[in-house]
C-alpha atoms as a PDB file:
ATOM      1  CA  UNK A   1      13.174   2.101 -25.540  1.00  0.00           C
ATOM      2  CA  UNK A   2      12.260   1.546 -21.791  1.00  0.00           C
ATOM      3  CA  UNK A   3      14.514   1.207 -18.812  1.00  0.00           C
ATOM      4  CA  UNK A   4      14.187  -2.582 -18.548  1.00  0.00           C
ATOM      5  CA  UNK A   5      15.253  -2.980 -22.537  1.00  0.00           C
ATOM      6  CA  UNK A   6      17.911  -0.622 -22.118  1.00  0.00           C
ATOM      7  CA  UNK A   7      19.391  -2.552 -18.725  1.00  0.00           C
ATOM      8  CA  UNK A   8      19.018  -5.828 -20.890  1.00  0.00           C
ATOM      9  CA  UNK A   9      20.693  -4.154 -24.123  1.00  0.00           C
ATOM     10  CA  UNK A  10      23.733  -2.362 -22.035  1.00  0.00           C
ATOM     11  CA  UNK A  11      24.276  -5.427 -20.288  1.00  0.00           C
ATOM     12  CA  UNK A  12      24.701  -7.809 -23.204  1.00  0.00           C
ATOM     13  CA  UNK A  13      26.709  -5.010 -25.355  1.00  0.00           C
ATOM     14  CA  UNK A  14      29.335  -5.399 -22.833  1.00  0.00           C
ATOM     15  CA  UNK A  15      28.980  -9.429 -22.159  1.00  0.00           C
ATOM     16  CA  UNK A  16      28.274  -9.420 -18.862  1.00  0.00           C
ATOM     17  CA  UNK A  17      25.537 -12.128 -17.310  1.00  0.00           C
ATOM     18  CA  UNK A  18      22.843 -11.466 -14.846  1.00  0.00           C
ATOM     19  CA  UNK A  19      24.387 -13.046 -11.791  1.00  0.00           C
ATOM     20  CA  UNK A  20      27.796 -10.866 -12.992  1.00  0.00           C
ATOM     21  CA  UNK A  21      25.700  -7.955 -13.256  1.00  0.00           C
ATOM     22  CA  UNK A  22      23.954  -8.722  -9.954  1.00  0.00           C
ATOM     23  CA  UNK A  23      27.185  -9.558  -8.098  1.00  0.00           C
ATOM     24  CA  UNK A  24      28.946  -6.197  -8.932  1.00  0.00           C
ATOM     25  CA  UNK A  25      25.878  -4.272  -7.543  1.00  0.00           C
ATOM     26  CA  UNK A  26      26.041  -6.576  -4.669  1.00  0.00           C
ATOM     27  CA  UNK A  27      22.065  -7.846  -5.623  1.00  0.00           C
ATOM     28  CA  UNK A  28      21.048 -10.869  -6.613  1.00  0.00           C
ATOM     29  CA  UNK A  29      20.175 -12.849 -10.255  1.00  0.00           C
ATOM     30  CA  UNK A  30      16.116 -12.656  -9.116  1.00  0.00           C
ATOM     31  CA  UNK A  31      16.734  -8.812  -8.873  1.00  0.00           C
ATOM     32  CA  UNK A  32      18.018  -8.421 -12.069  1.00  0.00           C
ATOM     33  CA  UNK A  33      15.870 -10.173 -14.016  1.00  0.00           C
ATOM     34  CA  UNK A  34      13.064  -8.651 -12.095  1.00  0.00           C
ATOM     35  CA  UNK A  35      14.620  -5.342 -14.016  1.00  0.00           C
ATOM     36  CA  UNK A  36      14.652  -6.707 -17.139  1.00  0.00           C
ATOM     37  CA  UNK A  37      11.273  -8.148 -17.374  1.00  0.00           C
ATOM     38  CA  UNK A  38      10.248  -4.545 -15.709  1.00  0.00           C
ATOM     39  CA  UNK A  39       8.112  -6.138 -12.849  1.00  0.00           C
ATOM     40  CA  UNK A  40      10.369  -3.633 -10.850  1.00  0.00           C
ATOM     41  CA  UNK A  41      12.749  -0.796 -11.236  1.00  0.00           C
ATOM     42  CA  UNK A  42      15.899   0.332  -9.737  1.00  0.00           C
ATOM     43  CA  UNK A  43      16.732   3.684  -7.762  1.00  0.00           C
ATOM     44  CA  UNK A  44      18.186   6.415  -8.288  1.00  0.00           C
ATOM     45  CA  UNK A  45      21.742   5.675  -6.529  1.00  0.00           C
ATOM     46  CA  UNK A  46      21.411   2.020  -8.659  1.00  0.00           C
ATOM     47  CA  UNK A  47      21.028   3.409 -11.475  1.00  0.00           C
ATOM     48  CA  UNK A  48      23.982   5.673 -11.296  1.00  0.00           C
ATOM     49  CA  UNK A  49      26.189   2.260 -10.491  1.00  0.00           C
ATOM     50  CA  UNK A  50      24.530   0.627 -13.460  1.00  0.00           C
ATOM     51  CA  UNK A  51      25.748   3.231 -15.870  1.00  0.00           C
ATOM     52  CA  UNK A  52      28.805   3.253 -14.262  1.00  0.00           C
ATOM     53  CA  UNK A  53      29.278  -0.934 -14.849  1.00  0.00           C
ATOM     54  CA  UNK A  54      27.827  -0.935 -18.443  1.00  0.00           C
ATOM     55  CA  UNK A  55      29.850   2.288 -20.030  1.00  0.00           C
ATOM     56  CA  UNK A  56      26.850   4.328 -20.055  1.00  0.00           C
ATOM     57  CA  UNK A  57      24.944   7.369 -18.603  1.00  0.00           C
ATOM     58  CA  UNK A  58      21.810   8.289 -17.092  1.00  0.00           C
ATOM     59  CA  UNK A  59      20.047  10.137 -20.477  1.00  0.00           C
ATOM     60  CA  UNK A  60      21.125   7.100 -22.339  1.00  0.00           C
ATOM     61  CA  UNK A  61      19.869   4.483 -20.096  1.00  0.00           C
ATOM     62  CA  UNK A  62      16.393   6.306 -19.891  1.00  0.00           C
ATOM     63  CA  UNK A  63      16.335   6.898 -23.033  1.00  0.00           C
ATOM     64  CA  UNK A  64      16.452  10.965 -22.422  1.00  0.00           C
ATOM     65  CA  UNK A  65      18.759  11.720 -25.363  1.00  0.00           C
ATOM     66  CA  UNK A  66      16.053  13.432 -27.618  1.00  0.00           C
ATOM     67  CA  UNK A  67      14.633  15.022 -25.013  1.00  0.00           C
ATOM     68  CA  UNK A  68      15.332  18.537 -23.702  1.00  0.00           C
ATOM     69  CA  UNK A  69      15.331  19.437 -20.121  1.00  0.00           C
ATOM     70  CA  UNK A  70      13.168  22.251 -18.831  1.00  0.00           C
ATOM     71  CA  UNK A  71      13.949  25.173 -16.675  1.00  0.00           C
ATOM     72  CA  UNK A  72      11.394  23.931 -14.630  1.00  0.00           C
ATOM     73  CA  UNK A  73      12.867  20.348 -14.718  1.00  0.00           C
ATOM     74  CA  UNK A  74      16.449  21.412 -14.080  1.00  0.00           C
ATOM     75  CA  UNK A  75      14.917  23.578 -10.989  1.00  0.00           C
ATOM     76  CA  UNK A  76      13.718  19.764  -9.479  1.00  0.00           C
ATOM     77  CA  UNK A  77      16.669  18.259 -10.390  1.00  0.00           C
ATOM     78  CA  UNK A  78      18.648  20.630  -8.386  1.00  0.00           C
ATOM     79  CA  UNK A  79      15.822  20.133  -5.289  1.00  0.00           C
ATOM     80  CA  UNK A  80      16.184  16.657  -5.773  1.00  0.00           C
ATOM     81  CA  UNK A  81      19.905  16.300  -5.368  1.00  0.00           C
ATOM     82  CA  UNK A  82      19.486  18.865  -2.208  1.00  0.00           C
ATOM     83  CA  UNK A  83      17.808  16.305  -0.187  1.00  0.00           C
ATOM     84  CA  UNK A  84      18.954  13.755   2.206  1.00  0.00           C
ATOM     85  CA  UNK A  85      19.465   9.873   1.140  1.00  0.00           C
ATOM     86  CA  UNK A  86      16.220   8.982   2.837  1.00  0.00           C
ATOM     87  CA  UNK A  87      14.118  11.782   1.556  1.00  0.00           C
ATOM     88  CA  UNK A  88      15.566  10.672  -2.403  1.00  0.00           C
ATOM     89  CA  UNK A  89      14.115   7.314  -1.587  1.00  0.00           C
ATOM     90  CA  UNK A  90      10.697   8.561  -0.635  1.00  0.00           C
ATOM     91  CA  UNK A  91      10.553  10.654  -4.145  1.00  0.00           C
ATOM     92  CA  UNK A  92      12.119   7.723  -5.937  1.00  0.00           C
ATOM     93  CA  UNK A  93       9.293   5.660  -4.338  1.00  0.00           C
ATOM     94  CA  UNK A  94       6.514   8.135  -5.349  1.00  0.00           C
ATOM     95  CA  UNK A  95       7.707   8.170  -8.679  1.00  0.00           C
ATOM     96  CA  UNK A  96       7.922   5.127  -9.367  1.00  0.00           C
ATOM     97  CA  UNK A  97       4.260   4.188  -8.079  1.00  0.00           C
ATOM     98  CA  UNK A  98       2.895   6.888 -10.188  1.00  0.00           C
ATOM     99  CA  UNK A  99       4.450   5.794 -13.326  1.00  0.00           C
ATOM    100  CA  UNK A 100       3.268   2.507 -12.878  1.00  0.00           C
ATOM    101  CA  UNK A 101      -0.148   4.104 -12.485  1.00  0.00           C
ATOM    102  CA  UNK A 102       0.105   6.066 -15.423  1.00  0.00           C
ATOM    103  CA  UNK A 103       1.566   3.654 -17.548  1.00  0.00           C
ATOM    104  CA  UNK A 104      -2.344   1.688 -17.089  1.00  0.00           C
ATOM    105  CA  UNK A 105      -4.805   2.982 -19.130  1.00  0.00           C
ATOM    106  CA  UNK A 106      -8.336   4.291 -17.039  1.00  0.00           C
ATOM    107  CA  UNK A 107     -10.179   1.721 -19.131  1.00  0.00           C
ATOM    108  CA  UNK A 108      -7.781  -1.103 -18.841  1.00  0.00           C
ATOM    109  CA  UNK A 109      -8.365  -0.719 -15.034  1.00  0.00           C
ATOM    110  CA  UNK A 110     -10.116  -3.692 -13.092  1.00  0.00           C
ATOM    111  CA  UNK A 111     -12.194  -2.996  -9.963  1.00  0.00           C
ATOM    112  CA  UNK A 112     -13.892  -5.022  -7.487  1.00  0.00           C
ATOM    113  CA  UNK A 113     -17.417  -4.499  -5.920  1.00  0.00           C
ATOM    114  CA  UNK A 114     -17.230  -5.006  -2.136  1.00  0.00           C
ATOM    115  CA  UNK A 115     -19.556  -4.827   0.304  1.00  0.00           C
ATOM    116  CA  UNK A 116     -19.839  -1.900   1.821  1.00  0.00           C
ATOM    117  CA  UNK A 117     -21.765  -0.641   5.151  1.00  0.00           C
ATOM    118  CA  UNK A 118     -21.619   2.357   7.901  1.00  0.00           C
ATOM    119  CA  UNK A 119     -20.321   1.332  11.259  1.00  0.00           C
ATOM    120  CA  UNK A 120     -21.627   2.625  13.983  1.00  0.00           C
ATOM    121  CA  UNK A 121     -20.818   2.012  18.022  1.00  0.00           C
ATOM    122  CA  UNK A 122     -23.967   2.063  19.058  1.00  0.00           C
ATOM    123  CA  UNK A 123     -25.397  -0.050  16.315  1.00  0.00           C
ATOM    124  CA  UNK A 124     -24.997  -3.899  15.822  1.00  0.00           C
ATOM    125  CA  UNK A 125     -23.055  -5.070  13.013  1.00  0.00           C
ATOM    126  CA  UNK A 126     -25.076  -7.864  12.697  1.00  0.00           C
ATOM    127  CA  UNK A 127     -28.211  -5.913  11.812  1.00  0.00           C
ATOM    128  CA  UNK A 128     -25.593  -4.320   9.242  1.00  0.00           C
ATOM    129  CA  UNK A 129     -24.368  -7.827   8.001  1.00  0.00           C
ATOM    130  CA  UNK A 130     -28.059  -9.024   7.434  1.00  0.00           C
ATOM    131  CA  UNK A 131     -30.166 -10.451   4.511  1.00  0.00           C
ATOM    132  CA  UNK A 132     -32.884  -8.275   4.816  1.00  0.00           C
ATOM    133  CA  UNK A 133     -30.683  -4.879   4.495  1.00  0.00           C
ATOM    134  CA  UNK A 134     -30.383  -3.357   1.373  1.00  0.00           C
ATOM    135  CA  UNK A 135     -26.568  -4.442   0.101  1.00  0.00           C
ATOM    136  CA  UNK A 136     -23.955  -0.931  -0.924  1.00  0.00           C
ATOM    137  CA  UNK A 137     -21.017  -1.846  -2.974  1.00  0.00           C
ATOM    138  CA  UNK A 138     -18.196  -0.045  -3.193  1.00  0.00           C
ATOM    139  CA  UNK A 139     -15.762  -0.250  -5.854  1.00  0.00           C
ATOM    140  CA  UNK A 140     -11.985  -0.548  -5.762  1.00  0.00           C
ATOM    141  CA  UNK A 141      -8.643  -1.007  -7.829  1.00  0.00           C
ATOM    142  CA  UNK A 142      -8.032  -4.790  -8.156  1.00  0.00           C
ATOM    143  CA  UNK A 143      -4.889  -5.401  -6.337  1.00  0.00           C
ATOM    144  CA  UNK A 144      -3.659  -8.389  -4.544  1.00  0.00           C
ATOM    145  CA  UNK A 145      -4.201  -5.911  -1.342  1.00  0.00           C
ATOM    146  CA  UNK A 146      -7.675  -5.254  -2.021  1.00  0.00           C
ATOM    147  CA  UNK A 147      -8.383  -8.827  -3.162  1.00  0.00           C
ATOM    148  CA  UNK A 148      -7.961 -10.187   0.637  1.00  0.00           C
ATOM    149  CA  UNK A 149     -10.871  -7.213   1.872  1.00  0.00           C
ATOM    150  CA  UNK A 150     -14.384  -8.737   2.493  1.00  0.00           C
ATOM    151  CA  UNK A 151     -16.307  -5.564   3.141  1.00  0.00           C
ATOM    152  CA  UNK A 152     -15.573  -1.976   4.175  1.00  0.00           C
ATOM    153  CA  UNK A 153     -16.781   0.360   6.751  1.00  0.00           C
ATOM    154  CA  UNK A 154     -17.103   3.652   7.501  1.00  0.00           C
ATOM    155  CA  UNK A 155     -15.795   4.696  10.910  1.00  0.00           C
ATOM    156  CA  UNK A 156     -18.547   6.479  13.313  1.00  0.00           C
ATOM    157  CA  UNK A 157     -16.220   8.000  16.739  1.00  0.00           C
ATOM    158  CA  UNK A 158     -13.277   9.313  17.449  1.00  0.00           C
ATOM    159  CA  UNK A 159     -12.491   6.569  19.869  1.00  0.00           C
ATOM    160  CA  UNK A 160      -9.460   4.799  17.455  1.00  0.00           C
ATOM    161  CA  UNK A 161      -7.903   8.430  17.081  1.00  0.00           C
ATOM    162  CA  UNK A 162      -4.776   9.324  15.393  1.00  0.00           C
ATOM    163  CA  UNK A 163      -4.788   6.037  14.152  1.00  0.00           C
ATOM    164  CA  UNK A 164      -8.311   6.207  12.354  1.00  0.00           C
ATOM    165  CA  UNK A 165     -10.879   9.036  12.687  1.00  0.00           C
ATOM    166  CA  UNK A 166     -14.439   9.668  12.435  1.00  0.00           C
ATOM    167  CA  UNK A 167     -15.566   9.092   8.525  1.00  0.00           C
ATOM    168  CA  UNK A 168     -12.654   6.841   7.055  1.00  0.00           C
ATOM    169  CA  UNK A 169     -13.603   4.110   5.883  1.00  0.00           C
ATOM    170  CA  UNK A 170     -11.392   0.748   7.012  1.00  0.00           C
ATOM    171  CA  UNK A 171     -10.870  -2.616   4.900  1.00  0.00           C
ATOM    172  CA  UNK A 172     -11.831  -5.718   6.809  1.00  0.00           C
ATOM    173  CA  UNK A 173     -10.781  -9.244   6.551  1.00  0.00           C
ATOM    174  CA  UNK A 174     -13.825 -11.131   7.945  1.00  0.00           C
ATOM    175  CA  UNK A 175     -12.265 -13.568  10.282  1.00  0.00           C
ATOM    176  CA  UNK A 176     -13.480 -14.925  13.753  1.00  0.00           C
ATOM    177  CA  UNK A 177      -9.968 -13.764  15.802  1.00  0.00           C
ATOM    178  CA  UNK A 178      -7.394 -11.798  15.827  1.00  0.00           C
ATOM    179  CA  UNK A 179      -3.367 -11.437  17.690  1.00  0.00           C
ATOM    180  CA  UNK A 180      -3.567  -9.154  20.662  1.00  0.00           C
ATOM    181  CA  UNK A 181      -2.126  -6.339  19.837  1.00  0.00           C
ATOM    182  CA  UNK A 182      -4.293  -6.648  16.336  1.00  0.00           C
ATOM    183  CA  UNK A 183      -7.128  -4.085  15.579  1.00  0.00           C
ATOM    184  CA  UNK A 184     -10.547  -5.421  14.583  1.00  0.00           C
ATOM    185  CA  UNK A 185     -14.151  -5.446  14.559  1.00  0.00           C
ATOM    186  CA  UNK A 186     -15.984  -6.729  17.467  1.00  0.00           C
ATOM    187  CA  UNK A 187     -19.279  -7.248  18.800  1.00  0.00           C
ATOM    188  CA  UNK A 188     -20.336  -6.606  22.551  1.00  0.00           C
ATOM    189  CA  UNK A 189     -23.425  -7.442  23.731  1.00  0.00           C
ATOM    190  CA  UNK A 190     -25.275  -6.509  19.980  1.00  0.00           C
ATOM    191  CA  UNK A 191     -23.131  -3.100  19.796  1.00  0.00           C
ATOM    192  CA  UNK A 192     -20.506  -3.431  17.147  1.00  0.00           C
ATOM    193  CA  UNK A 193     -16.738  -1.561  18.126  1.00  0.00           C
ATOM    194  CA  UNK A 194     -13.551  -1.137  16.182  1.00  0.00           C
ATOM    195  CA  UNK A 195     -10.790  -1.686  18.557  1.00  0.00           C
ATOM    196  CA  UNK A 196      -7.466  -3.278  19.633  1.00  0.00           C
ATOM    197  CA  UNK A 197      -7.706  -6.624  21.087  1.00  0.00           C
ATOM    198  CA  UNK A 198      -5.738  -7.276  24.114  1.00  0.00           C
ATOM    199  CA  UNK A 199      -5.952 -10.211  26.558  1.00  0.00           C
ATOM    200  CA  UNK A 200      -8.218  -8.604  29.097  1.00  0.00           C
ATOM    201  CA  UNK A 201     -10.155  -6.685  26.881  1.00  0.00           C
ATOM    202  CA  UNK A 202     -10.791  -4.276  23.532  1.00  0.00           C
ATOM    203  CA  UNK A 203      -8.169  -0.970  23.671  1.00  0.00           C
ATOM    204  CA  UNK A 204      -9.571   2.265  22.630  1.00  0.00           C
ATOM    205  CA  UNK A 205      -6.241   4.583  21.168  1.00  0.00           C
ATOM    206  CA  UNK A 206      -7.665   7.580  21.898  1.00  0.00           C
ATOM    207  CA  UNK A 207      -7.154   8.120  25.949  1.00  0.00           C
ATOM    208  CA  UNK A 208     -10.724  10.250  26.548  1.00  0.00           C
ATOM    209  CA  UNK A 209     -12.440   7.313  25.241  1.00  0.00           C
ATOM    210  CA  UNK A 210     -12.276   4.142  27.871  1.00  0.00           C
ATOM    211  CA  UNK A 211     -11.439   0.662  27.253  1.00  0.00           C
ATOM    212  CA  UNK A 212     -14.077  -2.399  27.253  1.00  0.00           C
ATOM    213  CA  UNK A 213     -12.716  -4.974  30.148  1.00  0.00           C
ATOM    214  CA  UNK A 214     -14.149  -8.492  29.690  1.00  0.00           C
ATOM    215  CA  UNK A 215     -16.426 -10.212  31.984  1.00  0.00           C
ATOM    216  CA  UNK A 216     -17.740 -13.418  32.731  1.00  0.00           C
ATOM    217  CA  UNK A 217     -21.184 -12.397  31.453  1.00  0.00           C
ATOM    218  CA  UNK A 218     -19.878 -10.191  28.343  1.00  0.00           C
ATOM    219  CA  UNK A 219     -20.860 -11.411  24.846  1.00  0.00           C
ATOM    220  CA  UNK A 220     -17.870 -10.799  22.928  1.00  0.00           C
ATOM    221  CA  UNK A 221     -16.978 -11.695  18.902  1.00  0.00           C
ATOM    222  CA  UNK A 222     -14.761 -10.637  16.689  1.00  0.00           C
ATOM    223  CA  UNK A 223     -16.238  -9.816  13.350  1.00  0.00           C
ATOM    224  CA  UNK A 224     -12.891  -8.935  11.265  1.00  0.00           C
ATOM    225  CA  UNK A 225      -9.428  -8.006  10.979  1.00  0.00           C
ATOM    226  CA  UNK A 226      -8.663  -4.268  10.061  1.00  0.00           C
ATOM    227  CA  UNK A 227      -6.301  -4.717   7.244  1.00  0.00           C
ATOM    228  CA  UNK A 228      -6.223  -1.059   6.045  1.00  0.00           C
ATOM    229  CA  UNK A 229      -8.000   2.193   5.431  1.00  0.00           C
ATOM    230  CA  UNK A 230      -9.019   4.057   2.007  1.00  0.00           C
ATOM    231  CA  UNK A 231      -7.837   7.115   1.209  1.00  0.00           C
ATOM    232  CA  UNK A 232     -10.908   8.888  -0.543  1.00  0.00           C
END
């Protein structure tokens, strides 16, 4: 039986409500349910409290009590409990993201096909963006993340360094502005940049590259938002 049936099953074994349940862990009702219809999980140190409140323990609530432990299991366990409160979170994080993963069969997967071109400085993203060049796709997990990319590029320069680096390849949101302070794609004068907008011109991160000032003459437009980068 999974965590979120065995949450809902403790719980009404001892006759105590969602908003009683959510009020002695000091959550709320929406978190609780959120457990029980397993759209999310709680941590470690939560789940500890929960077997504490519903007369239970950790094996039984994960449903652990055929199971036998490993040397090798027992050896993380031990690592685990050596770390500090923040560094548990990270793992619990981790874990949890890569049992959702795994819980989603490869073929049960939905992708989308984006558009998908090399960025270059010294190259126009319009030519790029044009009809008459031959359209890449790349695909990509459908996630409400993904869903809000309108094409991808690959990085060319070092100039957005430690931030982004020569070869990674950056999700855009095609809009026509951006906040200062805001990273984007922008077009000066027919060369295409990725840079930081700020009010008197585009920022370059890395300090050996310079910054583009804006003048009264400059042709300046901002082709996207940077919204992310994919890790290949």
């Amino acid at each position: 039986m999974s965590l979120q049936h065995q949450i809902k099953k403790n719980r009404k074994k001892n006759k105590i409500t969602q908003g009683e349940l959510a009020k002695m862990l000091g959550k709320t009702k929406n978190v609780i349910s959120n457990w029980e219809r397993g759209d999310n999980k709680p941590d470690a140190e939560t789940i500890l409290s929960l077997c504490r409140i519903l007369g239970t323990d950790p094996n039984g609530l994960l449903d652990w009590q055929d199971k036998t432990v490993s040397d090798e299991e027992k050896e993380l366990i031990l690592k685990y409990r050596s770390l500090n409160d923040w560094q548990q979170v990270l793992v619990d994080d981790m874990i949890d993201k890569l049992s959702d993963h795994a819980q989603i069969p490869a073929e049960a997967q939905k992708f989308l096909s984006i558009p998908f071109f090399q960025l270059s400085p010294a190259a126009g993203l319009g030519n790029y963006l044009s009809e008459d060049m031959e359209e890449e796709k790349i695909d990509l997990p459908d996630t409400p993340e993904n869903r809000k990319i309108d094409y991808v590029l690959r990085v060319d320069g070092r100039s957005m360094e430690p931030k982004f680096h020569d070869g990674d390849l950056v999700k855009i949101a095609a809009q026509q502005s951006i906040h200062i302070g805001e990273i984007g794609i922008f077009i000066v004068d027919g060369n295409s940049f990725i840079k930081e907008y700020r009010a008197n011109g585009l920022h370059s991160l890395n300090p050996e590259y310079p910054d583009i000032l804006f003048t009264s003459d400059m042709d300046v437009r901002c082709a996207g938002k940077v919204i992310g980068i994919i890790n290949e």
